[in-house]
N, C-alpha and C. Protein backbone atom coordinates (compact mmCIF):
# COMPACT_ATOMS: atom_id res chain seq x y z
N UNK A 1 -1.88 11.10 17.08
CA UNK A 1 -1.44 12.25 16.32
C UNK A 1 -2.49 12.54 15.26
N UNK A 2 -2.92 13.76 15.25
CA UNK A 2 -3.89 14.46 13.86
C UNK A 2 -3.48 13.91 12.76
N UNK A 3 -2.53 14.31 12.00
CA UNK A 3 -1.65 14.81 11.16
C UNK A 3 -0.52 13.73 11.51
N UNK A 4 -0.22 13.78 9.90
CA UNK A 4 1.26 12.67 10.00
C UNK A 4 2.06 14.11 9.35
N UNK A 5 3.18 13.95 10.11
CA UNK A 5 4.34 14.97 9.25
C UNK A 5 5.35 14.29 8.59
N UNK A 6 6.12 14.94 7.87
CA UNK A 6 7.25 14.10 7.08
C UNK A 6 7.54 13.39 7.37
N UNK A 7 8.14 13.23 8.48
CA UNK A 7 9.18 12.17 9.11
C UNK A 7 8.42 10.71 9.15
N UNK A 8 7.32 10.69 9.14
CA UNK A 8 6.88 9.36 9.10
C UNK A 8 6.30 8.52 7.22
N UNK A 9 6.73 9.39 6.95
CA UNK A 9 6.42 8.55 5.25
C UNK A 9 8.04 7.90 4.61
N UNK A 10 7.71 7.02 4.06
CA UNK A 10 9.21 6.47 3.94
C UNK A 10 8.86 6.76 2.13
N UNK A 11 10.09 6.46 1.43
CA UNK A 11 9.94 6.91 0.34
C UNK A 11 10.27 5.68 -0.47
N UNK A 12 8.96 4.87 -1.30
CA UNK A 12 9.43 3.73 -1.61
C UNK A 12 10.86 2.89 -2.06
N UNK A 13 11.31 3.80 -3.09
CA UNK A 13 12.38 3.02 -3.47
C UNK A 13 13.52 3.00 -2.85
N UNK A 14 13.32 3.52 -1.54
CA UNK A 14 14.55 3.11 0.00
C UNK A 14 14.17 1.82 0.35
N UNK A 15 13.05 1.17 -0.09
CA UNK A 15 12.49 0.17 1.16
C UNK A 15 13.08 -1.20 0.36
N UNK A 16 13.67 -1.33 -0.97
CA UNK A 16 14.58 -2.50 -1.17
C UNK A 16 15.73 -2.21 -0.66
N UNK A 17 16.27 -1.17 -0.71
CA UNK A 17 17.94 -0.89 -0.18
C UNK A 17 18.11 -1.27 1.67
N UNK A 18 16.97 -1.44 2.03
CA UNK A 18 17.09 -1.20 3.67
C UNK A 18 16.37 -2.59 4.17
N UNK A 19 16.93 -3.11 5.30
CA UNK A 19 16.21 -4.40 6.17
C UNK A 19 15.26 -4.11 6.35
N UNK A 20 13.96 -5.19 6.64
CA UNK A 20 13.13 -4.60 7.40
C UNK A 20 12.40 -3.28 7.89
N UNK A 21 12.19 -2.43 6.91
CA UNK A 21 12.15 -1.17 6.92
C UNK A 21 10.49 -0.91 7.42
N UNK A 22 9.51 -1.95 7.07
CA UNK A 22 8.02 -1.40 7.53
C UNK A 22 7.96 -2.16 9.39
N UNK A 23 9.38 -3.02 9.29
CA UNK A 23 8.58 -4.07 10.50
C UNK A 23 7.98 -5.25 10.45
N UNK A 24 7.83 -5.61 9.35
CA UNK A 24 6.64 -6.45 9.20
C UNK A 24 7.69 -7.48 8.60
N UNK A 25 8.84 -7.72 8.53
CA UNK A 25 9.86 -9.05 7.60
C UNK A 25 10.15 -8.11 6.61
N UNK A 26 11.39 -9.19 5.43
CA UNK A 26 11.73 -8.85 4.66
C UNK A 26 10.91 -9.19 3.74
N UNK A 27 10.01 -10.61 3.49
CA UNK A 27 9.49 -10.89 2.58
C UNK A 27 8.51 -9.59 2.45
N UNK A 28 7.38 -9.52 3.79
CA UNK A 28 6.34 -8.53 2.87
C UNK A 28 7.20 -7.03 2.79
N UNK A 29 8.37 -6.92 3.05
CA UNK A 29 8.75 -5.39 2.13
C UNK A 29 9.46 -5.83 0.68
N UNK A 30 9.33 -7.30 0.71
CA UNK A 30 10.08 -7.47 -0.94
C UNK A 30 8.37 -7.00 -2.01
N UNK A 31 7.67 -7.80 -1.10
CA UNK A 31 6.33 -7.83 -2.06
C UNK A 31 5.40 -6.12 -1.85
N UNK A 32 5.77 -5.26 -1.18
CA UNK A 32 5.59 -4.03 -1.00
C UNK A 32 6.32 -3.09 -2.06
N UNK A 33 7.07 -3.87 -2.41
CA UNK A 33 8.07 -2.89 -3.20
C UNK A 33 7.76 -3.22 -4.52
N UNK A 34 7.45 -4.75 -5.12
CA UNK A 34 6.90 -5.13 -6.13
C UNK A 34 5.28 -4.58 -6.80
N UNK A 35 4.63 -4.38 -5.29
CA UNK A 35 3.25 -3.47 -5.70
C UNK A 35 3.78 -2.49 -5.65
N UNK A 36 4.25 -1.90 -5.50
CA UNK A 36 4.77 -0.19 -5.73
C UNK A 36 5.17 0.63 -6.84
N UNK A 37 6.26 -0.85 -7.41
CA UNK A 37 6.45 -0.64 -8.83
C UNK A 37 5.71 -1.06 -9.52
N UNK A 38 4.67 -2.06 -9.93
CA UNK A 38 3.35 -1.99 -10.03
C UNK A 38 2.66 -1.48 -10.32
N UNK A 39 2.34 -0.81 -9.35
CA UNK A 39 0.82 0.29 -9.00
C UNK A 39 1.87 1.77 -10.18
N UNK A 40 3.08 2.22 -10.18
CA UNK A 40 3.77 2.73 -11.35
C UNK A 40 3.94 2.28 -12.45
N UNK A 41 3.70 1.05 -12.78
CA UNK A 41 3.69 0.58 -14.33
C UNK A 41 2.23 0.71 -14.93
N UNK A 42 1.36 0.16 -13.85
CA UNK A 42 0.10 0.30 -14.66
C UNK A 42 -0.29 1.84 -14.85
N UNK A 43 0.13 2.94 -13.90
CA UNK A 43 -0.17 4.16 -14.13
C UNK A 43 0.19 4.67 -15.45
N UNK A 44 1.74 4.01 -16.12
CA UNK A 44 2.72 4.36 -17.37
C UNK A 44 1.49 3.66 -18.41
N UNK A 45 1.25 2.63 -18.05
CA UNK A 45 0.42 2.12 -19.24
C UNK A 45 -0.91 2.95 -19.64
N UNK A 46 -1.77 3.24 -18.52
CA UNK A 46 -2.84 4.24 -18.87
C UNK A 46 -2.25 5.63 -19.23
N UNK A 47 -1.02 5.98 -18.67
CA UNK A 47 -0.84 7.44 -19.42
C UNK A 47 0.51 7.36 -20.14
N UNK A 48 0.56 7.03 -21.47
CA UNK A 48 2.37 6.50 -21.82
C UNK A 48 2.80 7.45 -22.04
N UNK A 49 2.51 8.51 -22.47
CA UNK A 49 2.86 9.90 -22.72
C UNK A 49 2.99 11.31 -21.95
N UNK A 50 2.78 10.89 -20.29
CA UNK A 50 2.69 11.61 -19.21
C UNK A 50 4.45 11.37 -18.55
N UNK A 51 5.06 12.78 -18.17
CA UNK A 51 6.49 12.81 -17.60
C UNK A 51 6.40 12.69 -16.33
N UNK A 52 5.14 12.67 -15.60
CA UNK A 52 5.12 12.76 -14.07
C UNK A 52 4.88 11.45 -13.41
N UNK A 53 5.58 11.20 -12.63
CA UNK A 53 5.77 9.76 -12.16
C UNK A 53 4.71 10.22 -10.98
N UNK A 54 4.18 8.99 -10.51
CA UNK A 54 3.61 8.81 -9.36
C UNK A 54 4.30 9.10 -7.83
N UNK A 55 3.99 10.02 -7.06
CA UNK A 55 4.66 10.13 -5.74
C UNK A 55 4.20 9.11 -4.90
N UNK A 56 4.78 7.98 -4.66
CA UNK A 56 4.50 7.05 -3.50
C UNK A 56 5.38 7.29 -2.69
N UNK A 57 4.07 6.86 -1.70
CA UNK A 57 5.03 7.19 -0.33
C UNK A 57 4.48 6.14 0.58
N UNK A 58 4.97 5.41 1.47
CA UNK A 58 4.63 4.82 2.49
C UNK A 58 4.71 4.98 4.01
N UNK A 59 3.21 4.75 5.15
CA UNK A 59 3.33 5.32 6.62
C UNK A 59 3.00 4.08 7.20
N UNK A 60 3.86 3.45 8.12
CA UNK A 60 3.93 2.11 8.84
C UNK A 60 3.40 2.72 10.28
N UNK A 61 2.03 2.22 10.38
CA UNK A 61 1.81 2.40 11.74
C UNK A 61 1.54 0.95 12.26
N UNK A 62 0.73 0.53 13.43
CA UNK A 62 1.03 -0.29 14.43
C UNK A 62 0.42 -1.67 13.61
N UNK A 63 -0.88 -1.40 13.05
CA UNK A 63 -1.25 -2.81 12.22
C UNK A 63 -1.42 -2.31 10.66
N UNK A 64 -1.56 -1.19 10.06
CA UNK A 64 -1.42 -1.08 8.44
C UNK A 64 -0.02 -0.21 8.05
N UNK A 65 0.25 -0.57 6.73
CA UNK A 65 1.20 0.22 6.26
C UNK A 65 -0.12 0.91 5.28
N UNK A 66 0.23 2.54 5.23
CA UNK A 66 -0.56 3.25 4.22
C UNK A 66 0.14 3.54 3.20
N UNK A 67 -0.17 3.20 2.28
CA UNK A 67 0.42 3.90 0.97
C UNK A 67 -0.57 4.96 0.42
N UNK A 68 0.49 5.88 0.31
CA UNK A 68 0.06 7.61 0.20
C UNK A 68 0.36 7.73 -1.29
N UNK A 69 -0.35 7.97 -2.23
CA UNK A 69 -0.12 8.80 -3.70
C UNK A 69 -0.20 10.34 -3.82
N UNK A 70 0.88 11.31 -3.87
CA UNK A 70 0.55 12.52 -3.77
C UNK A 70 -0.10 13.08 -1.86
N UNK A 71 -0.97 14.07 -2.24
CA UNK A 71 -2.09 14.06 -1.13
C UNK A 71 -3.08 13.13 -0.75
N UNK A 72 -3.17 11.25 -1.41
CA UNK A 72 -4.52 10.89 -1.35
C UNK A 72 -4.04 9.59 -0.82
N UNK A 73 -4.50 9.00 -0.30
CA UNK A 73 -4.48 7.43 0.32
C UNK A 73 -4.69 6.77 -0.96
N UNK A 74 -3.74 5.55 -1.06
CA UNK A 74 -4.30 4.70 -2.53
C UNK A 74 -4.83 3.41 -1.42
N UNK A 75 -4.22 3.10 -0.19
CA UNK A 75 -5.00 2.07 -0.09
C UNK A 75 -4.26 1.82 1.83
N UNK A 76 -4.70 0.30 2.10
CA UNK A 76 -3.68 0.38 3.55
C UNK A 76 -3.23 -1.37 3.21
N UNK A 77 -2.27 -1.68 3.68
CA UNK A 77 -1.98 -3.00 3.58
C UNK A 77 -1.85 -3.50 5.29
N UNK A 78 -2.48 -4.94 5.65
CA UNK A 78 -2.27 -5.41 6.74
C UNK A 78 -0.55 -6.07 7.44
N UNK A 79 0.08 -5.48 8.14
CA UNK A 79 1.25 -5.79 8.78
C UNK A 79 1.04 -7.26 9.38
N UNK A 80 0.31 -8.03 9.66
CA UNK A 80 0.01 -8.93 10.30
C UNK A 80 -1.25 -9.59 10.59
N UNK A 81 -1.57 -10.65 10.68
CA UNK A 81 -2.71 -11.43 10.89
C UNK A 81 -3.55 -10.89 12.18
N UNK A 82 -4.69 -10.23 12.02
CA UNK A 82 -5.89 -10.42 12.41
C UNK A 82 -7.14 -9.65 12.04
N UNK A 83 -8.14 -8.85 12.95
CA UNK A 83 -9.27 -9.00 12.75
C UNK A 83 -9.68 -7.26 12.77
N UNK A 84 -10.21 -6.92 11.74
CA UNK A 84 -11.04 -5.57 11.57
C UNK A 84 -12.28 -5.58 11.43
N UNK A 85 -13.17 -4.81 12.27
CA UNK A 85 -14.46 -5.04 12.42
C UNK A 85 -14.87 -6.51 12.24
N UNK A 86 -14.41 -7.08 13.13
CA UNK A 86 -15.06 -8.28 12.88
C UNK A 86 -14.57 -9.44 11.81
N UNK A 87 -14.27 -8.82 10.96
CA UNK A 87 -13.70 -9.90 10.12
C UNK A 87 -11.82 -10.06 9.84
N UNK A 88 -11.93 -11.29 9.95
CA UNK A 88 -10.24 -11.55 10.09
C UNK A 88 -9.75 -11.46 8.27
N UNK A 89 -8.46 -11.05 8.47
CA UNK A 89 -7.58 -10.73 7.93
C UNK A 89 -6.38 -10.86 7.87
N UNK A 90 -5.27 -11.44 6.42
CA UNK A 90 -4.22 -11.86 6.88
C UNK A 90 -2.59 -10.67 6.75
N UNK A 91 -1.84 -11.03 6.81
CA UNK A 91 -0.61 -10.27 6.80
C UNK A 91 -0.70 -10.04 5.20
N UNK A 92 -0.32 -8.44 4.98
CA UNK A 92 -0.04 -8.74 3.01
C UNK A 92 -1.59 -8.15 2.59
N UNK A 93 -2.75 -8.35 3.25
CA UNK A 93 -4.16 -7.84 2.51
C UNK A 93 -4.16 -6.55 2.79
N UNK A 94 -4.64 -6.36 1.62
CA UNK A 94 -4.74 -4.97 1.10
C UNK A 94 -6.41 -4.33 1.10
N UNK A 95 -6.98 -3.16 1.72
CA UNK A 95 -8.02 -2.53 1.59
C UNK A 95 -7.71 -1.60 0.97
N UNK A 96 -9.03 -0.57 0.68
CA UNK A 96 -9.68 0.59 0.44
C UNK A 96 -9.74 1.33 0.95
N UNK A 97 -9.08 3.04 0.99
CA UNK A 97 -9.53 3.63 2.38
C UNK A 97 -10.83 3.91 2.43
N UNK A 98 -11.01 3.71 4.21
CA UNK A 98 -12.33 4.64 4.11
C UNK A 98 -12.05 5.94 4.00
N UNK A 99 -11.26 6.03 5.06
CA UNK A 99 -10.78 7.71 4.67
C UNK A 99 -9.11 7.91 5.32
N UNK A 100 -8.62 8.65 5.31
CA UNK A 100 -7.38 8.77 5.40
C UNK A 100 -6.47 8.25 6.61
N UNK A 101 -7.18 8.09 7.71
CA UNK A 101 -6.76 7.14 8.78
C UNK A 101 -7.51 5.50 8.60
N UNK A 102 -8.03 5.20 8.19
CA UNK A 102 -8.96 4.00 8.29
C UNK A 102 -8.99 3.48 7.37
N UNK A 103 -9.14 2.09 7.02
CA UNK A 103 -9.50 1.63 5.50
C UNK A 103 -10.56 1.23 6.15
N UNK A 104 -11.06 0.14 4.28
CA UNK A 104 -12.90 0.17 4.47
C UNK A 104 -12.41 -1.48 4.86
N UNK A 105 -14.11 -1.90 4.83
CA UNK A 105 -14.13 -3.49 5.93
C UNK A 105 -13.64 -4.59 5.11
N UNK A 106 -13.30 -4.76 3.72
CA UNK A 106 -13.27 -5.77 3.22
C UNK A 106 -11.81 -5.73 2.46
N UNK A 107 -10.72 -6.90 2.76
CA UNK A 107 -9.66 -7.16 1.51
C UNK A 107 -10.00 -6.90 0.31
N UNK A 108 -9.27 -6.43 -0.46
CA UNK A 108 -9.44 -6.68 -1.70
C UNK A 108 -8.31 -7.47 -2.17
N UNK A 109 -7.20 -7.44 -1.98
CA UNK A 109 -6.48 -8.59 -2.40
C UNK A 109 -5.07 -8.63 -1.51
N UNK A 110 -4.21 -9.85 -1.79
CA UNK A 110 -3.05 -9.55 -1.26
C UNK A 110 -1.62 -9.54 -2.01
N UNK A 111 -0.70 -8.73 -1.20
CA UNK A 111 0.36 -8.27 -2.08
C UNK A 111 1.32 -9.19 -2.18
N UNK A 112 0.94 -10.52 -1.97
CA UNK A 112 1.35 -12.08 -2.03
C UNK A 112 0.64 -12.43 -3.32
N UNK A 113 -0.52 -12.15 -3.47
CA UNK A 113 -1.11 -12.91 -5.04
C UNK A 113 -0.21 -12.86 -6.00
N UNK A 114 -0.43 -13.88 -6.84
CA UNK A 114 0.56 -14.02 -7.74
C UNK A 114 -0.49 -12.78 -8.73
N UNK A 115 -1.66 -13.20 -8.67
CA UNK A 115 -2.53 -12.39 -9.80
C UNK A 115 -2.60 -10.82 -9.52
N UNK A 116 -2.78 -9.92 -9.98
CA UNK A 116 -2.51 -8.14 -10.05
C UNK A 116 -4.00 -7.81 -10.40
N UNK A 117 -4.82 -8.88 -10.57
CA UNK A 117 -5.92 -7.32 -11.45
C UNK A 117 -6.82 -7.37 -10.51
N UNK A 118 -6.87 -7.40 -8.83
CA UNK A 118 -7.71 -6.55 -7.99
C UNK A 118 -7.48 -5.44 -7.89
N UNK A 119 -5.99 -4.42 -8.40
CA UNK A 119 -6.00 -3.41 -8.20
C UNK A 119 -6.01 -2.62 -9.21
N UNK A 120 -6.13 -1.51 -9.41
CA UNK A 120 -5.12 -0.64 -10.84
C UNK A 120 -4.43 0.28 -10.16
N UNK A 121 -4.08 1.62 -11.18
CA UNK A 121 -3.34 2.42 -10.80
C UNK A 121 -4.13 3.57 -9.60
N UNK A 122 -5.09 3.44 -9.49
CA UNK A 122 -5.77 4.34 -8.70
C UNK A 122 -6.37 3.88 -7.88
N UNK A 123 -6.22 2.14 -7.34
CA UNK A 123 -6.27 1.78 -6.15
C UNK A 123 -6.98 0.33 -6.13
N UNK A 124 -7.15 -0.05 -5.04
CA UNK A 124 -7.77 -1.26 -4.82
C UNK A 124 -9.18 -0.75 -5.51
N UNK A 125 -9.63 -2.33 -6.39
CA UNK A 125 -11.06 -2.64 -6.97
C UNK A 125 -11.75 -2.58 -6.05
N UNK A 126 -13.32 -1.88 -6.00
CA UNK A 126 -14.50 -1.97 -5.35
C UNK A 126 -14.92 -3.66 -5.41
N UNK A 127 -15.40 -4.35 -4.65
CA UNK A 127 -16.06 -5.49 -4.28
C UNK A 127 -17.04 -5.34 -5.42
């Protein structure tokens, strides 16, 4: 498919109310939902005085879930253990897009770390 249409973005804060909602277990949609709210707190902190919340949205395809901000990719998370271009990768890691179907070649972190500051509000850290 070109184009994703509505029907395939889920709207984060359904994805605690619902089982298994990306496919991937309950744990990584507990820890999907924790970066979500997240990736919205640190946005509140850089703008405390802004009324517009962040539009997240999430698209579960066959090996990444994409998380969509608005019109822009913030990043793709891996559904499961294995290998992109060559280099392996586990369930929970999180890239960069390259561009709106694809992320770039390298993790930047996972949505299992206990630690938060590979990302901010505007996406996974550059290497």
């Amino acid at each position: 498919m070109a184009h994703e249409t509505a029907r395939d973005f889920v709207n984060w804060e359904d994805v605690a109310e619902c089982e298994d909602i990306i496919g991937a277990g309950n744990d990584f949609d507990a820890a999907m939902s924790a970066l979500l709210v997240e990736i919205e707190a640190k946005y509140l902190d850089a703008f405390p005085s802004r009324f517009r919340k962040m539009e997240l949205s999430l698209a579960a395809g066959s090996k990444w879930v994409k998380i969509i901000e608005g019109s822009s990719v913030w990043g793709f998370v891996g559904k499961a253990d294995g290998v992109y271009k060559g280099i392996p990768y586990k369930k929970g890691d999180v890239f960069k897009p390259a561009s709106w179907n694809a992320p770039a070649k390298w993790a930047r972190g996972s949505i299992f770390d206990e630690n938060k500051d590979w990302y901010r509000w505007t996406g996974p850290n550059y290497l």
